[in-house]
C-alpha atoms as a PDB file:
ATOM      1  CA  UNK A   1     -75.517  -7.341   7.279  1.00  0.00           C
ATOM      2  CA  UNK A   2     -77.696  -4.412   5.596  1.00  0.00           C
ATOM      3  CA  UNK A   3     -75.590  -2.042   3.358  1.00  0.00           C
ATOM      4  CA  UNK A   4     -76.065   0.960   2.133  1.00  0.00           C
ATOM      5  CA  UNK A   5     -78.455   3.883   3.881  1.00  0.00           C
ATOM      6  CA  UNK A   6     -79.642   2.842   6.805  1.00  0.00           C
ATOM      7  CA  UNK A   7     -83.988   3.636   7.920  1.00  0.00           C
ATOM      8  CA  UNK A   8     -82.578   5.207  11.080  1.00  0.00           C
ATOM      9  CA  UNK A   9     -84.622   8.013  12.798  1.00  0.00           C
ATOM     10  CA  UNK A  10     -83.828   9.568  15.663  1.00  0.00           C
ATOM     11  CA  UNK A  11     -87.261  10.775  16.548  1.00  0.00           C
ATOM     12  CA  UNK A  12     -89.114   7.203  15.872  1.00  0.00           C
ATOM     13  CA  UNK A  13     -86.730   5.473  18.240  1.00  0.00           C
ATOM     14  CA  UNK A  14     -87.300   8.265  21.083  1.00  0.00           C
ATOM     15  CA  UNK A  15     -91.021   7.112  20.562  1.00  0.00           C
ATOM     16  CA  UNK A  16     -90.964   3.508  20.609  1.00  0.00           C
ATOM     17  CA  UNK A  17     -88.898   3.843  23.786  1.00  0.00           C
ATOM     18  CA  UNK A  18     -91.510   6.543  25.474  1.00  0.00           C
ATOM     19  CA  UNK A  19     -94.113   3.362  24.625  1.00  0.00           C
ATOM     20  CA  UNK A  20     -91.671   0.738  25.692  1.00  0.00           C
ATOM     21  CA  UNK A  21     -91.798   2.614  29.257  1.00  0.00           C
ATOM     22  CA  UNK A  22     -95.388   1.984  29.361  1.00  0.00           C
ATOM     23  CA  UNK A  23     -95.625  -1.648  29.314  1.00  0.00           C
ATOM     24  CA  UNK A  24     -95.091  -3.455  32.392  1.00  0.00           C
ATOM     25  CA  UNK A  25     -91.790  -4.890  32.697  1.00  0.00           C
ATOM     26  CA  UNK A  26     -90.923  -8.292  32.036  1.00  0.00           C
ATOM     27  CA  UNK A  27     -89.756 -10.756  35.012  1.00  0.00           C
ATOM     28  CA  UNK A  28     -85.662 -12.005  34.222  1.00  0.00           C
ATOM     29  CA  UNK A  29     -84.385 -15.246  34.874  1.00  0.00           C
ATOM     30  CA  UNK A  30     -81.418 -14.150  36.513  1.00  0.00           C
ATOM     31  CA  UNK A  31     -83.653 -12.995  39.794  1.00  0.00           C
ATOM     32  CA  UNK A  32     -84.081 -16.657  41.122  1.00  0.00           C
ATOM     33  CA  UNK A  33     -79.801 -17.036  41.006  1.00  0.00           C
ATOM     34  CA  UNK A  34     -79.186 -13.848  42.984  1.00  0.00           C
ATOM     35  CA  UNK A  35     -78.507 -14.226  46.750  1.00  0.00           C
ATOM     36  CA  UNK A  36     -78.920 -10.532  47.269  1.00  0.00           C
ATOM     37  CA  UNK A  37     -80.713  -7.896  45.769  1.00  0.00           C
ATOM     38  CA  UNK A  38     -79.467  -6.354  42.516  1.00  0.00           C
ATOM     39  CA  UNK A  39     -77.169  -3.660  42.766  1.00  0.00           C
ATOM     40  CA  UNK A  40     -78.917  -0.422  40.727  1.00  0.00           C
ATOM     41  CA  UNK A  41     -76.269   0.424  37.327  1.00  0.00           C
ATOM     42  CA  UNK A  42     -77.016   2.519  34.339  1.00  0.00           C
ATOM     43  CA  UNK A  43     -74.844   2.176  30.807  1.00  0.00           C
ATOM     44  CA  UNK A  44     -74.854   4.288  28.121  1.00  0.00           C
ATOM     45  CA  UNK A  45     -75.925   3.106  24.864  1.00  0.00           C
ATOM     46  CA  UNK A  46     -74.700   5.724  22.244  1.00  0.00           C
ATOM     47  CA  UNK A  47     -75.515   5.583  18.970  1.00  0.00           C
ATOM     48  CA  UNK A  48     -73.172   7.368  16.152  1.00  0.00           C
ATOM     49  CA  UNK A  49     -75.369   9.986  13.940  1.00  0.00           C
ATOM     50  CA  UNK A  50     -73.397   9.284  10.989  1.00  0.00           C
ATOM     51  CA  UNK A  51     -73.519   8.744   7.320  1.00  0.00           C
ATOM     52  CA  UNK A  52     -73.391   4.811   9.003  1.00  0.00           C
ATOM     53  CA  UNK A  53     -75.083   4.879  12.043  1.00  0.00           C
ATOM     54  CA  UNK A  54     -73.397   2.570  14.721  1.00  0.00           C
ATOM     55  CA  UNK A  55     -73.337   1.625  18.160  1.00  0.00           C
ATOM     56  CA  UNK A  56     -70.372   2.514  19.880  1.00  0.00           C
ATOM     57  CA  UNK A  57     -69.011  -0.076  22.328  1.00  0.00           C
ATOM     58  CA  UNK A  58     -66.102  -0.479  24.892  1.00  0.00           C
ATOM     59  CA  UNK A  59     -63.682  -3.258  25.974  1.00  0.00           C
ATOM     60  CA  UNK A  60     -63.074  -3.042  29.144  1.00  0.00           C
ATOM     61  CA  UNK A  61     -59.267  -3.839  30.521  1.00  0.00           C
ATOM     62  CA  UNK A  62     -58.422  -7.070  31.483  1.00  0.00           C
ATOM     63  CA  UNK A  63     -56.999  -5.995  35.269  1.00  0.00           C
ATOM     64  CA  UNK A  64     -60.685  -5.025  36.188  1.00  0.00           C
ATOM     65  CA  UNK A  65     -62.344  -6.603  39.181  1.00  0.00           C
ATOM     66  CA  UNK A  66     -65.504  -7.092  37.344  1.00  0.00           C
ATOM     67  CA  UNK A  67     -66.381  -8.012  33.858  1.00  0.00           C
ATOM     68  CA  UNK A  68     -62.759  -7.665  32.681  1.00  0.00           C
ATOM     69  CA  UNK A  69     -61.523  -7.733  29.381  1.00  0.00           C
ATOM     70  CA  UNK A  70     -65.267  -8.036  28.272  1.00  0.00           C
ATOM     71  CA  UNK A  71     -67.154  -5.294  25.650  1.00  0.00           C
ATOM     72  CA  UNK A  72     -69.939  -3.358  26.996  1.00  0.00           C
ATOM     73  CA  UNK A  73     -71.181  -0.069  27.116  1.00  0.00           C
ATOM     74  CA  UNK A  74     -69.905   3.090  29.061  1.00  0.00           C
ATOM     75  CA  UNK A  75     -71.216   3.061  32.326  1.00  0.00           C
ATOM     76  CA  UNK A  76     -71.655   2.032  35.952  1.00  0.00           C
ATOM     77  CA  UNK A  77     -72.921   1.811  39.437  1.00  0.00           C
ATOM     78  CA  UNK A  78     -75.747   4.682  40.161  1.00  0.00           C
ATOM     79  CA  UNK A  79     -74.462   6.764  42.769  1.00  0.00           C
ATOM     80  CA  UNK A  80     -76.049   8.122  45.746  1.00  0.00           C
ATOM     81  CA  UNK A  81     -75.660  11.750  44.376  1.00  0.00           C
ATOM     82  CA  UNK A  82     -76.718  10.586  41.242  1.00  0.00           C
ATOM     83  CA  UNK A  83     -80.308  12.403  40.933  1.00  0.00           C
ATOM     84  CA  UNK A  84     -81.529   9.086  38.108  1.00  0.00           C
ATOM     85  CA  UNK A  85     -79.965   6.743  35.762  1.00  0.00           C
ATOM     86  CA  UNK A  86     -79.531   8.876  32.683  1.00  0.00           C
ATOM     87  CA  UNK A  87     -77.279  11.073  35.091  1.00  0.00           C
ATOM     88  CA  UNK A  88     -75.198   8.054  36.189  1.00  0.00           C
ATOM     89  CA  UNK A  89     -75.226   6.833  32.677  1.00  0.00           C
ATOM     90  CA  UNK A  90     -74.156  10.214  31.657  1.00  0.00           C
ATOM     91  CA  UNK A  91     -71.292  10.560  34.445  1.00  0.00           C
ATOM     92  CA  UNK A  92     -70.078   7.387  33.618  1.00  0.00           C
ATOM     93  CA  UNK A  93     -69.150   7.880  30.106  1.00  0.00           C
ATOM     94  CA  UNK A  94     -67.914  11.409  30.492  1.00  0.00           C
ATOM     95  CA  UNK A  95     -65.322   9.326  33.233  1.00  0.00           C
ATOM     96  CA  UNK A  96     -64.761   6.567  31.341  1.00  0.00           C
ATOM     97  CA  UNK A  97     -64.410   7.262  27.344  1.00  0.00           C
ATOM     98  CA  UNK A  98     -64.064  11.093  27.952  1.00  0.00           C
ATOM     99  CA  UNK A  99     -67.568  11.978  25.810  1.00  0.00           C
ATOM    100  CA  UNK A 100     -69.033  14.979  26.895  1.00  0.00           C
ATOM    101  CA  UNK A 101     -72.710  15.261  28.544  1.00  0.00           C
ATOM    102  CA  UNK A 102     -73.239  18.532  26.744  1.00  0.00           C
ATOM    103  CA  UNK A 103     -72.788  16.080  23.070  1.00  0.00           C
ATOM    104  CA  UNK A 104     -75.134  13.814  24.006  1.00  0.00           C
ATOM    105  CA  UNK A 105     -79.114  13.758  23.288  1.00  0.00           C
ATOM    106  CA  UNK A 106     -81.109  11.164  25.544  1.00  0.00           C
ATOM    107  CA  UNK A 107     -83.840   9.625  23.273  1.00  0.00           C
ATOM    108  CA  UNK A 108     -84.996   7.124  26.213  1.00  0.00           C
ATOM    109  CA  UNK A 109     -84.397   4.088  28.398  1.00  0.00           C
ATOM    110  CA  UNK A 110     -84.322   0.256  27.192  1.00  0.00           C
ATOM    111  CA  UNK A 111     -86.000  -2.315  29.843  1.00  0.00           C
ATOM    112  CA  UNK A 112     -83.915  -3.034  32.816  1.00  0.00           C
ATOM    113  CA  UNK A 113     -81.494  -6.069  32.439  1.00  0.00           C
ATOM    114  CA  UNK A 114     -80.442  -8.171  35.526  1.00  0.00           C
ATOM    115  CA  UNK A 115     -77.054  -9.641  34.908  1.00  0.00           C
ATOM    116  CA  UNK A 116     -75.941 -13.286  36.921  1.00  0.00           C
ATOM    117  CA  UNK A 117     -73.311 -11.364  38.223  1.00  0.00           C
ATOM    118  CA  UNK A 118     -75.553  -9.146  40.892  1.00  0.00           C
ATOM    119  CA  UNK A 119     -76.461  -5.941  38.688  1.00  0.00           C
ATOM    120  CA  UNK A 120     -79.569  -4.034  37.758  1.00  0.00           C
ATOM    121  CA  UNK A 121     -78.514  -2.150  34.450  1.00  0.00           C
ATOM    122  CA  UNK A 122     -81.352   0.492  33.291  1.00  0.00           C
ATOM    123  CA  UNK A 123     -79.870   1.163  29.541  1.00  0.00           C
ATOM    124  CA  UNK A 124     -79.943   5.276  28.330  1.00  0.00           C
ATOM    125  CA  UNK A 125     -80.260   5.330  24.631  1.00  0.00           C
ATOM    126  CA  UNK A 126     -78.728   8.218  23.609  1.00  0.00           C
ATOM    127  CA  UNK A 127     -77.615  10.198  20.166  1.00  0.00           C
ATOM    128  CA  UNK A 128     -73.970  11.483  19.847  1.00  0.00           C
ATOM    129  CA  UNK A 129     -72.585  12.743  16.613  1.00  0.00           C
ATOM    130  CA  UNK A 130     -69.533  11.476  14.492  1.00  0.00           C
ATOM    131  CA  UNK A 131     -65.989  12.556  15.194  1.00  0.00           C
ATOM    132  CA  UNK A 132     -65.772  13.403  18.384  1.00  0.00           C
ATOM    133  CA  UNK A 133     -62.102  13.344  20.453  1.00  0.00           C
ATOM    134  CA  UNK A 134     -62.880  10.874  22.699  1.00  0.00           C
ATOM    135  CA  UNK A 135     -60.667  10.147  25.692  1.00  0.00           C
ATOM    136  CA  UNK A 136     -60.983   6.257  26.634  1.00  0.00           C
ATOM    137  CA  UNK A 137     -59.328   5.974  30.431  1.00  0.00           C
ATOM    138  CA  UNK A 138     -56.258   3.715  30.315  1.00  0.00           C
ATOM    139  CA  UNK A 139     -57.594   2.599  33.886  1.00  0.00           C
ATOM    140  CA  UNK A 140     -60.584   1.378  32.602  1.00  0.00           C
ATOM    141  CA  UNK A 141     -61.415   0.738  28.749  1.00  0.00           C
ATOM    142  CA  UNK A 142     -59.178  -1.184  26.546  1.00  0.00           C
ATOM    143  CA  UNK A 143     -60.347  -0.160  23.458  1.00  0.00           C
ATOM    144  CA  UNK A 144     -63.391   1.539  21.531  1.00  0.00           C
ATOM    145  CA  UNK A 145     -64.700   0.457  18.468  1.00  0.00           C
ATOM    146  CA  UNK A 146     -68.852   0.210  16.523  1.00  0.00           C
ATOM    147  CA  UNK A 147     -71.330  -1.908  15.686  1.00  0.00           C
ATOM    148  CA  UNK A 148     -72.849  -0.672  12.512  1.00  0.00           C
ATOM    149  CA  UNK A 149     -76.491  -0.480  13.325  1.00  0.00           C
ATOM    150  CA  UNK A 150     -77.176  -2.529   9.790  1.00  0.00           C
ATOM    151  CA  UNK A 151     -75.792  -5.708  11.915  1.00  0.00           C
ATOM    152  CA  UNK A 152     -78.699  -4.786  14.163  1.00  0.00           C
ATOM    153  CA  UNK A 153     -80.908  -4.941  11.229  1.00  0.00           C
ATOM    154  CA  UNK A 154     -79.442  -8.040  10.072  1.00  0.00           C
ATOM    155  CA  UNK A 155     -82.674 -10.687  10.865  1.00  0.00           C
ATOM    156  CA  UNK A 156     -80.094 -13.763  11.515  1.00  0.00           C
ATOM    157  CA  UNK A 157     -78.211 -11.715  13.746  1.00  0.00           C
ATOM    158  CA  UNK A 158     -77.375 -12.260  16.938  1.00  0.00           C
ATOM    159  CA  UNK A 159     -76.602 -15.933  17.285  1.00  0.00           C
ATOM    160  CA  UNK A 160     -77.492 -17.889  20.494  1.00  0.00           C
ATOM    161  CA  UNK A 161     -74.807 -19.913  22.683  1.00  0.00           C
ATOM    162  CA  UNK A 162     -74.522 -22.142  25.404  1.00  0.00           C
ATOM    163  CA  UNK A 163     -71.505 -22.561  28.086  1.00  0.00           C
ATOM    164  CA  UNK A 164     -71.110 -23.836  31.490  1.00  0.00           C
ATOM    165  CA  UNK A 165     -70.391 -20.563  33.674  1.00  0.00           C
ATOM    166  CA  UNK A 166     -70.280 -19.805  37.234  1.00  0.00           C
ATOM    167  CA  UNK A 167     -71.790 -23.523  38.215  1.00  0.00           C
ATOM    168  CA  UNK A 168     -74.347 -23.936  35.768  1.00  0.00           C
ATOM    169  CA  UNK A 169     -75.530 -24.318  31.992  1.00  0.00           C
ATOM    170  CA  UNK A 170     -76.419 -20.578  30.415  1.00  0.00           C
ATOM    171  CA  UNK A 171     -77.401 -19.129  27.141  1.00  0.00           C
ATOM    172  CA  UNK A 172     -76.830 -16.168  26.030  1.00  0.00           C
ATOM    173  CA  UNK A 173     -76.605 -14.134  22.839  1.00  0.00           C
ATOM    174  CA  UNK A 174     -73.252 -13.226  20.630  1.00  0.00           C
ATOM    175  CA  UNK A 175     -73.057 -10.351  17.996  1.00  0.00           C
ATOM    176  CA  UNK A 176     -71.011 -11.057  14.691  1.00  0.00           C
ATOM    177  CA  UNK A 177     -67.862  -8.496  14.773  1.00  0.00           C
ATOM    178  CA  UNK A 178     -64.531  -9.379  12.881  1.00  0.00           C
ATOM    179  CA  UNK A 179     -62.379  -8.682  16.263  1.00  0.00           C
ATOM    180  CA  UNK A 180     -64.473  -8.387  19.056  1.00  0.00           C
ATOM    181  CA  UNK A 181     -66.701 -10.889  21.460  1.00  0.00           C
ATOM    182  CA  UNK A 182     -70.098  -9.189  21.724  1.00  0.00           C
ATOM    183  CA  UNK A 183     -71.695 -11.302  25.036  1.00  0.00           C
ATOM    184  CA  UNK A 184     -73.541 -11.645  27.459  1.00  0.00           C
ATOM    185  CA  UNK A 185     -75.376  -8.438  29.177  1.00  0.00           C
ATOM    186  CA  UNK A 186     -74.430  -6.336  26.448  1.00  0.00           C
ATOM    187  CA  UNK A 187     -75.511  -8.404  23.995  1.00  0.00           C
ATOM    188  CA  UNK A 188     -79.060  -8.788  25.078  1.00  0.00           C
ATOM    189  CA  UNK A 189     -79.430  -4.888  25.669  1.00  0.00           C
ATOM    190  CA  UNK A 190     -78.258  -4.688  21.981  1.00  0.00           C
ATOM    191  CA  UNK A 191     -81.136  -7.128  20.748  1.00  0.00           C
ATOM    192  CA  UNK A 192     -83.331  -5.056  22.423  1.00  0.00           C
ATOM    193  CA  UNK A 193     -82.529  -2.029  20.495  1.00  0.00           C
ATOM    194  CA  UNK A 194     -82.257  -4.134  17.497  1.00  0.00           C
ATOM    195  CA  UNK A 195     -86.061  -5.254  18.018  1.00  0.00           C
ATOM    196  CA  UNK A 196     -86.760  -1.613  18.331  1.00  0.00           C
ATOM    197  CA  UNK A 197     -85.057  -0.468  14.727  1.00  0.00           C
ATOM    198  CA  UNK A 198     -86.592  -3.619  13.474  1.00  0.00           C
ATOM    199  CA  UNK A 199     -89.940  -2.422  14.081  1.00  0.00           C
ATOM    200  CA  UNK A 200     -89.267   1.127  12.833  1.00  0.00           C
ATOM    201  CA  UNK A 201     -87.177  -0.163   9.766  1.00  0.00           C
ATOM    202  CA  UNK A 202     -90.467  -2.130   8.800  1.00  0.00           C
ATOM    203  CA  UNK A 203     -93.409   0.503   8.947  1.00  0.00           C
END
C-alpha cells in the first residue's frame, strides 16, 4: 500500500472521467447470463478529501433481499422521478448513510457495470469532505468504513478469485482490507477508479 501524501487531484480525475465518457463503451460478460434486461441503478462512489484520501464504502445488513451483508457503495435503483443517475445516486446516499447532496461535488461517471444478479449500475464519482455526521440507516447499512485511496495505488492490488456461484464458475476481483470483504460489483467499479488515479499518479 502507498504511504504518505497521496498524487490525488480532484480536477485531473473530473477530466479523465469527461474523456472516459467519450470512448465507446465496452461489451460485459454478464449480458449473455441475463434472462431479462438489466434493471437501470446508480451508486455513489465518494471519495474522502482528506489529509488521506479514501473511498468510503458500506456494508450492507445481512436481512436485505439483495446483496446482503455484502460492501458496496451508497446507492440504488433509478427511479422514475429520478431526472438521471447522479440524482438517483445522490438520493440514494442522502437515504441510506444520511450524507447530504448539498456536501457533495460530482466530478463524473465511471463505465456502466452489469452485475450477474440483473443490474445496470452507472457509478457517480463524487468529492465529499472529511468529518461529516453521517447517519447510516439501521434498515439498510451495517456499517461504514474507507479504503485509503493508496490501496488503489497499490500496483498488486486487487487480487483475482474464482468460486462456483449461482450455477457456474466466476471470477471476480477482491480488495485487501483488515476486516472487510471487498467483492464482486464493487470491486470492479473500484479497479476502475484505481486505473484512473493510476494514470494520473503517473504523468
Amino acid at each position: 500500500m502507498r504511504t504518505g501524501a497521496i498524487p490525488f487531484d480532484p480536477s485531473a480525475l473530473a477530466e479523465e472521467l469527461q474523456a472516459l465518457a467519450r470512448d465507446p463503451p465496452t461489451s460485459d460478460e454478464n449480458l449473455a447470463w441475463l434472462e431479462a434486461d438489466p434493471v437501470p441503478a446508480a451508486v455513489l462512489v465518494p471519495i474522502v478529501q482528506a489529509g488521506e484520501p479514501a473511498v468510503l464504502l458500506t456494508k450492507r445488513n445481512a436481512h436485505l433481499n439483495a446483496h446482503a451483508g455484502q460492501v458496496s457503495f451508497p446507492g440504488g435503483r433509478i427511479d422514475a422521478g429520478d431526472p438521471h443517475p447522479e440524482a438517483a445516486a445522490l438520493r440514494e446516499a442522502e437515504e441510506e448513510i444520511g450524507l447530504p447532496q448539498s456536501a457533495v461535488s460530482l466530478l463524473g461517471r465511471l463505465r456502466e457495470h452489469i452485475t450477474g444478479t440483473g443490474f445496470r449500475i452507472t457509478p457517480v464519482v463524487g468529492i465529499i469532505p472529511p468529518g461529516l455526521p453521517l447517519r447510516p440507516s439501521p434498515e439498510e447499512v451495517e456499517a461504514l468504513f474507507t479504503l485509503p485511496l493508496g490501496v488503489l495505488l497499490d500496483p498488486s492490488c486487487p487480487k483475482r478469485e474464482k468460486a462456483f456461484l449461482r450455477g457456474r464458475w466466476r471470477e471476480y476481483w477482491v480488495w485487501p482490507h483488515p476486516e472487510y470483504h471487498i467483492w464482486g460489483a464493487t470491486a470492479a467499479i473500484l479497479l476502475q477508479l484505481a486505473t484512473l488515479l493510476r494514470k494520473q499518479a503517473n504523468t
